[in-house]
Every structure is written in structure tokens, then in C-alpha cells.
N, C-alpha and C. Protein backbone atom coordinates (compact mmCIF):
# COMPACT_ATOMS: atom_id res chain seq x y z
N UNK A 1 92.85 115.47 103.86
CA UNK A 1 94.07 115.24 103.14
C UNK A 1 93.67 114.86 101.73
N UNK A 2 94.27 115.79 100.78
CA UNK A 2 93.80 115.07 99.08
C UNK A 2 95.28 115.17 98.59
N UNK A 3 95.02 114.34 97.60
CA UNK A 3 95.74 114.49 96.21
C UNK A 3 95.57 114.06 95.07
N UNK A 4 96.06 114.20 94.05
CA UNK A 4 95.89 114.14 92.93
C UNK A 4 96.71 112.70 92.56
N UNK A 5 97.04 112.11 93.01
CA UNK A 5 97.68 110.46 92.85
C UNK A 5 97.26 109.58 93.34
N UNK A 6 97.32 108.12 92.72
CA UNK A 6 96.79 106.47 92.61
C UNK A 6 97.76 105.89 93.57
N UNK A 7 98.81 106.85 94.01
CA UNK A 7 99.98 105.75 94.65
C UNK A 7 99.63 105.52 96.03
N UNK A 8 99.44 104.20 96.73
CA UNK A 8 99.20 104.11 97.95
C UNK A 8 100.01 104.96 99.25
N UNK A 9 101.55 104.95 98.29
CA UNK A 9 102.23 105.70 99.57
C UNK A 9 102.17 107.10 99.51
N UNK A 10 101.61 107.75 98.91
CA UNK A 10 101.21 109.08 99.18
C UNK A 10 99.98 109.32 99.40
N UNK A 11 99.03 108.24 99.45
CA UNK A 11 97.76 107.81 100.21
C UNK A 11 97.18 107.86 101.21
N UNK A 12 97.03 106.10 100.91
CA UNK A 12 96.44 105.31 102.25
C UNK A 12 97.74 105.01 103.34
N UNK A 13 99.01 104.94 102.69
CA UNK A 13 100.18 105.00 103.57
C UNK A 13 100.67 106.24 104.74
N UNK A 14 100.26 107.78 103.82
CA UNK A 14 100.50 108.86 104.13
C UNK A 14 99.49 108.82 106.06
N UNK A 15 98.12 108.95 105.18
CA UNK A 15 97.19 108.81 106.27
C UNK A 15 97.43 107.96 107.68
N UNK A 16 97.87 106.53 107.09
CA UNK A 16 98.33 105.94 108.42
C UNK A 16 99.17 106.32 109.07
N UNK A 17 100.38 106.42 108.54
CA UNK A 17 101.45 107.19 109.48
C UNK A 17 100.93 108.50 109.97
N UNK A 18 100.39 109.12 109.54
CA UNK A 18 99.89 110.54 110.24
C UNK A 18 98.88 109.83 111.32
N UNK A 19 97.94 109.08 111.33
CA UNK A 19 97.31 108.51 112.81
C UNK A 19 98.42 107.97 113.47
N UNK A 20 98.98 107.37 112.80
CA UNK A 20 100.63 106.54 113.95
C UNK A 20 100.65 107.67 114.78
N UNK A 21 101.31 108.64 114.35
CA UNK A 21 101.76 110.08 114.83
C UNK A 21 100.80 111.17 115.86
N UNK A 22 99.52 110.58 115.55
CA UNK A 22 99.00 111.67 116.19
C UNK A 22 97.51 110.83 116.86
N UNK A 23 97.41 110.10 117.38
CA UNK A 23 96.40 109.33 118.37
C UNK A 23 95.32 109.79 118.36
N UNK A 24 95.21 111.34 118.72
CA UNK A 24 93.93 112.23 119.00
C UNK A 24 93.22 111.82 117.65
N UNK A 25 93.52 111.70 116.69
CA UNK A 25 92.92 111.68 115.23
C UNK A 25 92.38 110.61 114.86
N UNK A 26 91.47 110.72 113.88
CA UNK A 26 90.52 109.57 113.59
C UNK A 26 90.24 109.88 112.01
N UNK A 27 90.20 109.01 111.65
CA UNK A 27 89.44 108.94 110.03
C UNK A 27 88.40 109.02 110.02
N UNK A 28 87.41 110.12 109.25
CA UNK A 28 86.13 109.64 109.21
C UNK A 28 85.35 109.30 108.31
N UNK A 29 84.84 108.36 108.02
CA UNK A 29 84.33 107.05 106.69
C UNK A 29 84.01 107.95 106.17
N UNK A 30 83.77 108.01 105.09
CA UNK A 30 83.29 108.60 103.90
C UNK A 30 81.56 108.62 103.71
N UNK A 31 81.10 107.70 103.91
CA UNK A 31 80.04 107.66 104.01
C UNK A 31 79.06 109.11 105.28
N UNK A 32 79.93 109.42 106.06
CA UNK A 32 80.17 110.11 107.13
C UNK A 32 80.64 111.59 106.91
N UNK A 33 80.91 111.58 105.90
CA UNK A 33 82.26 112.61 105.42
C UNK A 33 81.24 113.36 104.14
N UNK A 34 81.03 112.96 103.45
CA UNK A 34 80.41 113.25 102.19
C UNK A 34 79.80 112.15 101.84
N UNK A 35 77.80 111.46 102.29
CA UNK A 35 76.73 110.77 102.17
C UNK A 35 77.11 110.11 100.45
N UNK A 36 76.92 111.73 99.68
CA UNK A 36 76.59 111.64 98.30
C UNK A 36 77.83 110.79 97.60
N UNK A 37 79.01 110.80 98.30
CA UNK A 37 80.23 110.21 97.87
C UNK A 37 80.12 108.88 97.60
N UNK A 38 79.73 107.96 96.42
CA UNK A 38 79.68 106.57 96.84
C UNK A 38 80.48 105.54 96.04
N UNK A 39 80.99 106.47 94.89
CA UNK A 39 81.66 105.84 94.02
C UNK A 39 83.08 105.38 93.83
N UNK A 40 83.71 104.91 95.74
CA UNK A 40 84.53 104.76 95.97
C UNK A 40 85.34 103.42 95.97
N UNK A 41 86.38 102.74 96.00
CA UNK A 41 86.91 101.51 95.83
C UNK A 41 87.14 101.35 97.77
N UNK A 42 87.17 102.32 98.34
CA UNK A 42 87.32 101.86 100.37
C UNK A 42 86.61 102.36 101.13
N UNK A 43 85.99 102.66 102.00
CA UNK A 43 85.15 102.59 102.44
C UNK A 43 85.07 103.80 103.02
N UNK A 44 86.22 104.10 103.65
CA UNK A 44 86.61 105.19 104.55
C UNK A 44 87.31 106.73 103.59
N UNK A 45 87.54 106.31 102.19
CA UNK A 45 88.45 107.40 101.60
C UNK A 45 88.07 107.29 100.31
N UNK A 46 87.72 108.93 99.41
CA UNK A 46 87.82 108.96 98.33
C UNK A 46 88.68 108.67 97.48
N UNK A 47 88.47 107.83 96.69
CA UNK A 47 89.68 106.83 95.24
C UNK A 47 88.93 107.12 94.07
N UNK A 48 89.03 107.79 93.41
CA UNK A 48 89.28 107.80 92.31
C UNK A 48 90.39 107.36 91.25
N UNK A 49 89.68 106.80 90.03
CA UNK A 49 90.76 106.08 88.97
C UNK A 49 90.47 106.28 87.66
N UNK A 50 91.04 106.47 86.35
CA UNK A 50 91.01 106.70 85.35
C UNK A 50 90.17 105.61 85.03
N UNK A 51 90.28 104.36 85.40
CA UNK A 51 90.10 103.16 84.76
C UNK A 51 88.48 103.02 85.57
N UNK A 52 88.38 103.43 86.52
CA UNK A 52 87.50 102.81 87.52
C UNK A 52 86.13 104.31 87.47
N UNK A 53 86.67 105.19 87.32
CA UNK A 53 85.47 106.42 87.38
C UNK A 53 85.69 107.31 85.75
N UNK A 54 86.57 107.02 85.44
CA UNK A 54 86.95 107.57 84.12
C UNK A 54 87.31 109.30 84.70
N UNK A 55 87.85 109.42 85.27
CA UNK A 55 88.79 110.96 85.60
C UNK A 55 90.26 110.83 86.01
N UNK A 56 90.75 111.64 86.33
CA UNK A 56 92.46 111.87 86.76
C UNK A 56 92.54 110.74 87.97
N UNK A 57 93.40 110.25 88.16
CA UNK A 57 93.33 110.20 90.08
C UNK A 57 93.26 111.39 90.98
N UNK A 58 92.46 110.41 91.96
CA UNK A 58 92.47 111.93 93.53
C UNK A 58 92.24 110.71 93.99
N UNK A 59 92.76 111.52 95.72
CA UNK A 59 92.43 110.78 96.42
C UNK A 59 92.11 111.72 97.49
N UNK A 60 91.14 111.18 98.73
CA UNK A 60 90.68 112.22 100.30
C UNK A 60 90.62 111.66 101.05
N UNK A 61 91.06 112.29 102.33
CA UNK A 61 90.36 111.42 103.47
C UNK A 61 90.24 112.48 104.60
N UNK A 62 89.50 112.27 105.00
CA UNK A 62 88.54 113.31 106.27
C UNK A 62 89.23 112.88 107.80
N UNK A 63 90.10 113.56 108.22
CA UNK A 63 90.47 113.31 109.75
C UNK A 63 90.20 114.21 110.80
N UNK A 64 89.45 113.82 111.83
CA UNK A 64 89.17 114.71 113.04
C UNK A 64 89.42 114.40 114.45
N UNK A 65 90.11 115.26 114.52
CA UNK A 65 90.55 115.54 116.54
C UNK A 65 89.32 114.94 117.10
N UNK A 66 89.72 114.02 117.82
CA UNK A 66 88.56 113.45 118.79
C UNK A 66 88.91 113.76 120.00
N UNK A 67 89.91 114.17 120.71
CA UNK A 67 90.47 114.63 121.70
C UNK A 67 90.39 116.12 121.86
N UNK A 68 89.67 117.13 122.76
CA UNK A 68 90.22 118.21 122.92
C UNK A 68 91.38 118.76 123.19
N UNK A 69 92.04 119.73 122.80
CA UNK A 69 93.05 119.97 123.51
C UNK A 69 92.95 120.85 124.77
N UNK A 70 93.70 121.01 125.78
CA UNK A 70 93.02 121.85 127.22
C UNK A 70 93.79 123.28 126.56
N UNK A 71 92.77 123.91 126.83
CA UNK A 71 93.26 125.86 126.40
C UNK A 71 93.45 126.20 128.26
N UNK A 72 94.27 126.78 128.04
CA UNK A 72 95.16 127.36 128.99
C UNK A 72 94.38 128.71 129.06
N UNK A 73 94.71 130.18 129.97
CA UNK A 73 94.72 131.31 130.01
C UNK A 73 94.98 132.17 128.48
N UNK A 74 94.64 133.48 128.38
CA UNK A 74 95.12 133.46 127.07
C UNK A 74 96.98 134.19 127.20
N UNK A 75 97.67 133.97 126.47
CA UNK A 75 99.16 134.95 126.59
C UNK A 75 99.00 136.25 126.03
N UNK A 76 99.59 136.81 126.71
CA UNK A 76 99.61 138.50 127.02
C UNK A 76 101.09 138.44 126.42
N UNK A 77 101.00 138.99 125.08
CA UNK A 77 102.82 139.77 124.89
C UNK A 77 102.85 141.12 124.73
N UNK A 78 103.50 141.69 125.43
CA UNK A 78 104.15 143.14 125.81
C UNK A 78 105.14 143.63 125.01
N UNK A 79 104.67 144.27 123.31
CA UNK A 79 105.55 144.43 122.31
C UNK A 79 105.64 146.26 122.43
N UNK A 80 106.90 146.88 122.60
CA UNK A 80 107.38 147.81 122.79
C UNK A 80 106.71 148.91 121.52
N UNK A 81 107.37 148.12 120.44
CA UNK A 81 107.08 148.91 118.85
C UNK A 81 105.33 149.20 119.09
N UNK A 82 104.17 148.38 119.63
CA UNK A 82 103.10 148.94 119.54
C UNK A 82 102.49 149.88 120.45
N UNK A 83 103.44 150.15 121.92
CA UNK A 83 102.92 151.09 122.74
C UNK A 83 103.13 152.87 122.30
């Protein structure tokens, strides 16, 4: 998840509610995510600041399915127009 804004609620707010929402998911630290990344203000997510790195704001954060999902059979559709 990136963007180009400093505002927490399109952030670090965004991100949480999206784990609220979805359990299987996990943040993954930054350190974890991109080693070389270090010039961050949290631990877990790229911050960038005008004031603090001297560029635009951005912001990232790395989330991954820790849960598989179960795959089923595959579906067979029977479309007329291609026979």
C-alpha cells in the first residue's frame, strides 16, 4: 500500500483498518520488506517527510496473506459464443 501523503488517516489508519478487515494479513516490518530501507520514522512502514528526508511525502507498507486460501476444483464454464 503507498501514497504520496503525511496524513495518518490515509496511512497508518488506512493499513489498520484493512488488518481489522482482513485477519489473514500481516504487516511486514520494513526492515523485512526492503533491508536497504532505513531512513524511516516506524519501524514497520516507509515515512517519508519533507522536513525529515528532504523529499515529497510517501508513505508504504508491505502486507502478506499468512493464511492460505483452500483452492477448490477448477470451474468449467460452458460459453455457447465460443463453441
Amino acid at each position: 500500500y503507498a501514497t504520496c501523503s503525511m496524513l495518518p488517516e490515509e496511512n497508518e489508519d488506512q493499513v489498520a483498518a484493512f488488518l481489522a478487515a482482513h485477519p489473514a494479513f500481516r504487516v511486514v516490518p520494513l526492515n523485512e520488506a526492503a533491508p536497504r530501507l532505513t531512513n524511516s520514522a516506524h519501524s514497520d512502514y516507509l515515512s517519508l517527510t519533507p522536513a525529515r528526508n528532504d523529499t515529497d511525502g510517501f508513505f508504504a507498507a508491505v502486507m502478506q496473506r499468512e493464511v492460505a486460501l483452500p483452492v477448490g476444483p477448477p470451474i468449467s464454464i460452458r460459453d455457447p459464443f465460443l463453441e
